[in-house]
N, C-alpha and C. Protein backbone atom coordinates (compact mmCIF):
# COMPACT_ATOMS: atom_id res chain seq x y z
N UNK A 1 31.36 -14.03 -29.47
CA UNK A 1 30.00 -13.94 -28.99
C UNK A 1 29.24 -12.93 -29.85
N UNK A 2 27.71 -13.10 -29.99
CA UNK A 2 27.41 -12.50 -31.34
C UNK A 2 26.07 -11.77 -30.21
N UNK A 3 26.20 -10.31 -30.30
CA UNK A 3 24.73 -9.93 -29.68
C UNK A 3 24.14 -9.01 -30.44
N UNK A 4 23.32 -9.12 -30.46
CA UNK A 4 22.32 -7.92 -31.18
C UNK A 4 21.66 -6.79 -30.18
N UNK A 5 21.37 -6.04 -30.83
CA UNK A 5 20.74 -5.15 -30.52
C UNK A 5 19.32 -4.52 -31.26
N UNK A 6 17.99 -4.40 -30.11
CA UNK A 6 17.32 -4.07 -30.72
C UNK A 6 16.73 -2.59 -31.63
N UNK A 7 16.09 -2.19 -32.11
CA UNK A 7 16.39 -0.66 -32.77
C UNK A 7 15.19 -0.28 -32.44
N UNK A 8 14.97 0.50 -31.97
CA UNK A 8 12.84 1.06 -32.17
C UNK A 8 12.66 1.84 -33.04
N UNK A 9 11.69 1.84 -33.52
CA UNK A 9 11.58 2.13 -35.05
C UNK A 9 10.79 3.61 -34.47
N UNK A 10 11.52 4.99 -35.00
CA UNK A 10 10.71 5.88 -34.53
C UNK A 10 10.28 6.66 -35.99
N UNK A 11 9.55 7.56 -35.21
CA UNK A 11 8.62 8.48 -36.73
C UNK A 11 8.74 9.87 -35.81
N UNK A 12 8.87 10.63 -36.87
CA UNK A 12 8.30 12.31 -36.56
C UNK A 12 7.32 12.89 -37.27
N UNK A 13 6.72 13.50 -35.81
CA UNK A 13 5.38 13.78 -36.45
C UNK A 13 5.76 15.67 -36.09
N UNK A 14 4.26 15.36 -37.13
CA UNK A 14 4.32 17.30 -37.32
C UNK A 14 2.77 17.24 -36.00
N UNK A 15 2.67 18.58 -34.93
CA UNK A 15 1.52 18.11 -33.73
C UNK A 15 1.18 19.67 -33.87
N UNK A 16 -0.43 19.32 -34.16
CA UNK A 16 -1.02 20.55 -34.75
C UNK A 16 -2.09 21.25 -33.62
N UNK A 17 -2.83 21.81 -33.11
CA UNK A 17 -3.77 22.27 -32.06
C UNK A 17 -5.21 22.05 -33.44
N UNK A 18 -6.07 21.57 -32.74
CA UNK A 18 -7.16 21.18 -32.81
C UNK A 18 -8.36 22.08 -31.97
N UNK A 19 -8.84 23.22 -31.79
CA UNK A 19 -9.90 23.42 -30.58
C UNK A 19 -8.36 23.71 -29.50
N UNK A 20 -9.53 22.27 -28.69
CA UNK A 20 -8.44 22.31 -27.17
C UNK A 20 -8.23 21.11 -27.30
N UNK A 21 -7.26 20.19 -28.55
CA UNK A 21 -6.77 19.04 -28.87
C UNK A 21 -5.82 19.22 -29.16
N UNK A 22 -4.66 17.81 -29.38
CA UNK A 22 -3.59 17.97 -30.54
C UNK A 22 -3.78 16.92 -31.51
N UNK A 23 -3.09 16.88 -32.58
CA UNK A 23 -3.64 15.61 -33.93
C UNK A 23 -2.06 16.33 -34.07
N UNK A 24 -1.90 14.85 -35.08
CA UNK A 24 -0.39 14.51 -35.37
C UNK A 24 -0.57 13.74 -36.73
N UNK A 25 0.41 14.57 -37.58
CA UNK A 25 0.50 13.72 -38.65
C UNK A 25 2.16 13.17 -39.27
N UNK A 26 2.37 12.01 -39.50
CA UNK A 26 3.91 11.56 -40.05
C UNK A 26 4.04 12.65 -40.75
N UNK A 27 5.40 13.38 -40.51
CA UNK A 27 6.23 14.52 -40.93
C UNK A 27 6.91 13.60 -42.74
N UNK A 28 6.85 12.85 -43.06
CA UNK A 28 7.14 12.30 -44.09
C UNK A 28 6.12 12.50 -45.21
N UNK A 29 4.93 12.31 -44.46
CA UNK A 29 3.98 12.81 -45.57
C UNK A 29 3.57 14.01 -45.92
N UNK A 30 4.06 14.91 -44.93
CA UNK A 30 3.93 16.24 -45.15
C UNK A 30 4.75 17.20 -45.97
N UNK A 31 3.69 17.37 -47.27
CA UNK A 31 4.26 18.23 -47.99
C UNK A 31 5.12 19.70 -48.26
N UNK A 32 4.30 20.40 -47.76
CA UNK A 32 4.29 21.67 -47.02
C UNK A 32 3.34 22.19 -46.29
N UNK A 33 3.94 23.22 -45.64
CA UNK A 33 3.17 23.67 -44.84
C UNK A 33 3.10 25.42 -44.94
N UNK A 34 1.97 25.90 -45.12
CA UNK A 34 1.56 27.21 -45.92
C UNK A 34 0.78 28.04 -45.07
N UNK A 35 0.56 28.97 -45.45
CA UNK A 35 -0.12 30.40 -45.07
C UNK A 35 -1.46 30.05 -45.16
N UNK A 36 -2.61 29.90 -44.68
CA UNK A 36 -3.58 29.97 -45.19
C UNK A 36 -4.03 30.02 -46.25
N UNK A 37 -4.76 29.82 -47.31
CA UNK A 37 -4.77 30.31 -48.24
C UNK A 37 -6.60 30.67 -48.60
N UNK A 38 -7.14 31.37 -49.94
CA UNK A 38 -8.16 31.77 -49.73
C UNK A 38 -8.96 30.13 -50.21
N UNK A 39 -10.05 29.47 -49.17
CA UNK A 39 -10.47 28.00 -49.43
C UNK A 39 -11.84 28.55 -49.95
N UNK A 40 -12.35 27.92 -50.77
CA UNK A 40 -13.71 27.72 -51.57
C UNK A 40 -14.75 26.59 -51.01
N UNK A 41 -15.64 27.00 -50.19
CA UNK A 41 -16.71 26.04 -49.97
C UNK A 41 -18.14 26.47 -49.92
N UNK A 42 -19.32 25.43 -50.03
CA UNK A 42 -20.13 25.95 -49.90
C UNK A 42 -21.08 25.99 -48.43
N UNK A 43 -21.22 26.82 -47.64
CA UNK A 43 -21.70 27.40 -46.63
C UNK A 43 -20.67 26.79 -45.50
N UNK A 44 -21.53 26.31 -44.48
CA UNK A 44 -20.83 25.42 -43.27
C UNK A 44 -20.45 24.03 -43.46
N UNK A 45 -19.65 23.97 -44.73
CA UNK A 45 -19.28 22.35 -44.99
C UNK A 45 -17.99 22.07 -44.43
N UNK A 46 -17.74 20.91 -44.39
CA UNK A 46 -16.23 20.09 -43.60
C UNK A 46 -15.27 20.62 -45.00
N UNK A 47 -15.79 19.86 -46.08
CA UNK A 47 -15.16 20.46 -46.90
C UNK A 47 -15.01 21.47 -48.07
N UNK A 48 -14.16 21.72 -48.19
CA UNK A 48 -13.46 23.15 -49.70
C UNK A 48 -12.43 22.78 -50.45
N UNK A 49 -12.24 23.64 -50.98
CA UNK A 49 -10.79 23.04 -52.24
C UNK A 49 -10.27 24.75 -52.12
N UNK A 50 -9.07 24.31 -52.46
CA UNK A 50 -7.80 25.56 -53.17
C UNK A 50 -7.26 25.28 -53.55
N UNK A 51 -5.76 26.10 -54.16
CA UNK A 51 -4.87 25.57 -54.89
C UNK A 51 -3.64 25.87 -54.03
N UNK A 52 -2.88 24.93 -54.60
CA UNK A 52 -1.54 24.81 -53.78
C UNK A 52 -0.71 24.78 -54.99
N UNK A 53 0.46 25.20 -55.82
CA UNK A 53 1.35 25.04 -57.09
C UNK A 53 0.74 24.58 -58.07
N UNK A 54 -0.98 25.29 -58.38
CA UNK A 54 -1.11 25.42 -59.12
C UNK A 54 -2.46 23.76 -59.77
N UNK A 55 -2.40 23.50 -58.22
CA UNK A 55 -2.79 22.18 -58.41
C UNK A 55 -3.60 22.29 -57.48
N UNK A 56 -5.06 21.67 -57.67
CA UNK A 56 -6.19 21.17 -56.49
C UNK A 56 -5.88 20.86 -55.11
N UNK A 57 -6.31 21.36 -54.11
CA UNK A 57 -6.43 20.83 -52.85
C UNK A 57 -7.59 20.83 -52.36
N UNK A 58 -8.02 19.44 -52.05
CA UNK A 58 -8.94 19.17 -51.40
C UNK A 58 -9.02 19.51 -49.79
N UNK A 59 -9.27 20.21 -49.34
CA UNK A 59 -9.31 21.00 -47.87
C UNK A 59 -10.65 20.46 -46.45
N UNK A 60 -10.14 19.53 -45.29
CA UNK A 60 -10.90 19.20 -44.31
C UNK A 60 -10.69 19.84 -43.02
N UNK A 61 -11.70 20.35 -43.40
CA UNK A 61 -11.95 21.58 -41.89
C UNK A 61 -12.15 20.64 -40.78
N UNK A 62 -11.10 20.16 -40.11
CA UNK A 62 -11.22 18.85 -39.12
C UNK A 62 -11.42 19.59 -37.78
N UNK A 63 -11.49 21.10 -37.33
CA UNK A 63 -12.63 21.27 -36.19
C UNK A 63 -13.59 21.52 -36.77
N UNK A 64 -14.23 21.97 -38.01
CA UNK A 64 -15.70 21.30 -38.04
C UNK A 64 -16.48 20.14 -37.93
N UNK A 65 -15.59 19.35 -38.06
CA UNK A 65 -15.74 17.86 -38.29
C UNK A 65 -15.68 17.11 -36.78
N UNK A 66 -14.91 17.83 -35.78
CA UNK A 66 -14.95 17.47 -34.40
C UNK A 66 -15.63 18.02 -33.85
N UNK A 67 -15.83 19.27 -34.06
CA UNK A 67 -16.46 20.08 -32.70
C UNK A 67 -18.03 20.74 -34.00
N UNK A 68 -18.05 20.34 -34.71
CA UNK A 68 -19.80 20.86 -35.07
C UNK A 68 -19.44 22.93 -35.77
N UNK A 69 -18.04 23.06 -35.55
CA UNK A 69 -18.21 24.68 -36.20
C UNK A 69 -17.17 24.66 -36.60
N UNK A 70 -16.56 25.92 -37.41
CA UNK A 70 -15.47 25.79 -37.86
C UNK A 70 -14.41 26.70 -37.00
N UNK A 71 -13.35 26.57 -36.75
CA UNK A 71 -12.58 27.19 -36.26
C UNK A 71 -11.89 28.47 -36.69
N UNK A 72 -11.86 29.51 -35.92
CA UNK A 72 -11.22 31.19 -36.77
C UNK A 72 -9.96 31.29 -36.26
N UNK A 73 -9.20 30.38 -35.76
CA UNK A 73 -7.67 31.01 -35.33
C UNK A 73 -6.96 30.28 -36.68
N UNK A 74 -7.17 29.46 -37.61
CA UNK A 74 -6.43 28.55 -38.64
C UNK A 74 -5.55 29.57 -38.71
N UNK A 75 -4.21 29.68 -38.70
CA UNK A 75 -3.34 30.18 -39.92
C UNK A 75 -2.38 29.26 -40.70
N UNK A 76 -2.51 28.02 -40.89
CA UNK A 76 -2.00 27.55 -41.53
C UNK A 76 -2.72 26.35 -41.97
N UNK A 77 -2.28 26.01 -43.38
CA UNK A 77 -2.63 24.94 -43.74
C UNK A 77 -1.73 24.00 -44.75
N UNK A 78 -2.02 22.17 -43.60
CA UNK A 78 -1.00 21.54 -43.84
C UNK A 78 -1.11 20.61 -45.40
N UNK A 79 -0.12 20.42 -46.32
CA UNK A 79 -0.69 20.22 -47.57
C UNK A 79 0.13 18.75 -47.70
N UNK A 80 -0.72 17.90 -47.98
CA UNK A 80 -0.53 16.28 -48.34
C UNK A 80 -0.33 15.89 -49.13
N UNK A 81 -0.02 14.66 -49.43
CA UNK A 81 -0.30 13.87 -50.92
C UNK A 81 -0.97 13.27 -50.55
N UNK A 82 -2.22 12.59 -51.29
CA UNK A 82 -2.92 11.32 -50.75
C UNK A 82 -2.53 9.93 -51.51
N UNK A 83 -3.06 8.89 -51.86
CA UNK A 83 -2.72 7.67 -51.93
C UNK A 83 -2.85 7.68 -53.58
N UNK A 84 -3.90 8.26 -53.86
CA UNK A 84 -4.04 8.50 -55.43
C UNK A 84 -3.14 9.74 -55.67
N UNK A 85 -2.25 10.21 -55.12
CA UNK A 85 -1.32 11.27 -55.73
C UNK A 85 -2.14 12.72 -55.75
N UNK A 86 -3.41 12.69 -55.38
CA UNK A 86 -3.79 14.06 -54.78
C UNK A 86 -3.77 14.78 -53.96
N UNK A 87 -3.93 16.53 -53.72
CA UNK A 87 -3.23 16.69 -52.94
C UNK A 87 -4.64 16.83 -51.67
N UNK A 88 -4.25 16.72 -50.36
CA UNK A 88 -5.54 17.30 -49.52
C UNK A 88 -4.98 17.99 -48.14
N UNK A 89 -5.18 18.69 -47.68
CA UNK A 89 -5.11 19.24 -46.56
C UNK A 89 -5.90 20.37 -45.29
């Protein structure tokens, strides 16, 4: 007798605080994960850039982008690859 069994396909995510949210990103795509670092933007924009090994990061202040301000508790920031091989976080 031949039975199978089904498998559920799971993922781990990395679950970050937002404000008074959580956001989740696949732990596979996540590069590292760092100290703050000093970000470059101009005034109250979503986005800035820094460097991460020496290489560009494109940086989205995603409680500005939800809640209209930017958030002061950040201490970390999570660093990606994107689809074109850049980095953003």
């Amino acid at each position: 007798m031949l039975t199978t069994k089904a498998e559920k396909a799971t993922s781990k995510l990395l679950i970050f605080p937002i404000g008074n949210l959580y956001a989740a990103v696949p732990l596979d795509e996540v590069i590292k994960v760092i100290p703050i670092p000093e970000i470059f933007q101009s005034g109250e924009k979503t986005l800035g850039m820094t460097y991460f090994e020496g290489s560009e990061v494109l940086v989205v202040d995603l409680h500005h982008e939800i809640f209209g301000s930017s958030g002061t508790s950040s201490q970390y920031l999570i660093v990606m690859r994107g689809d074109t091989q850049d980095f953003y976080g």
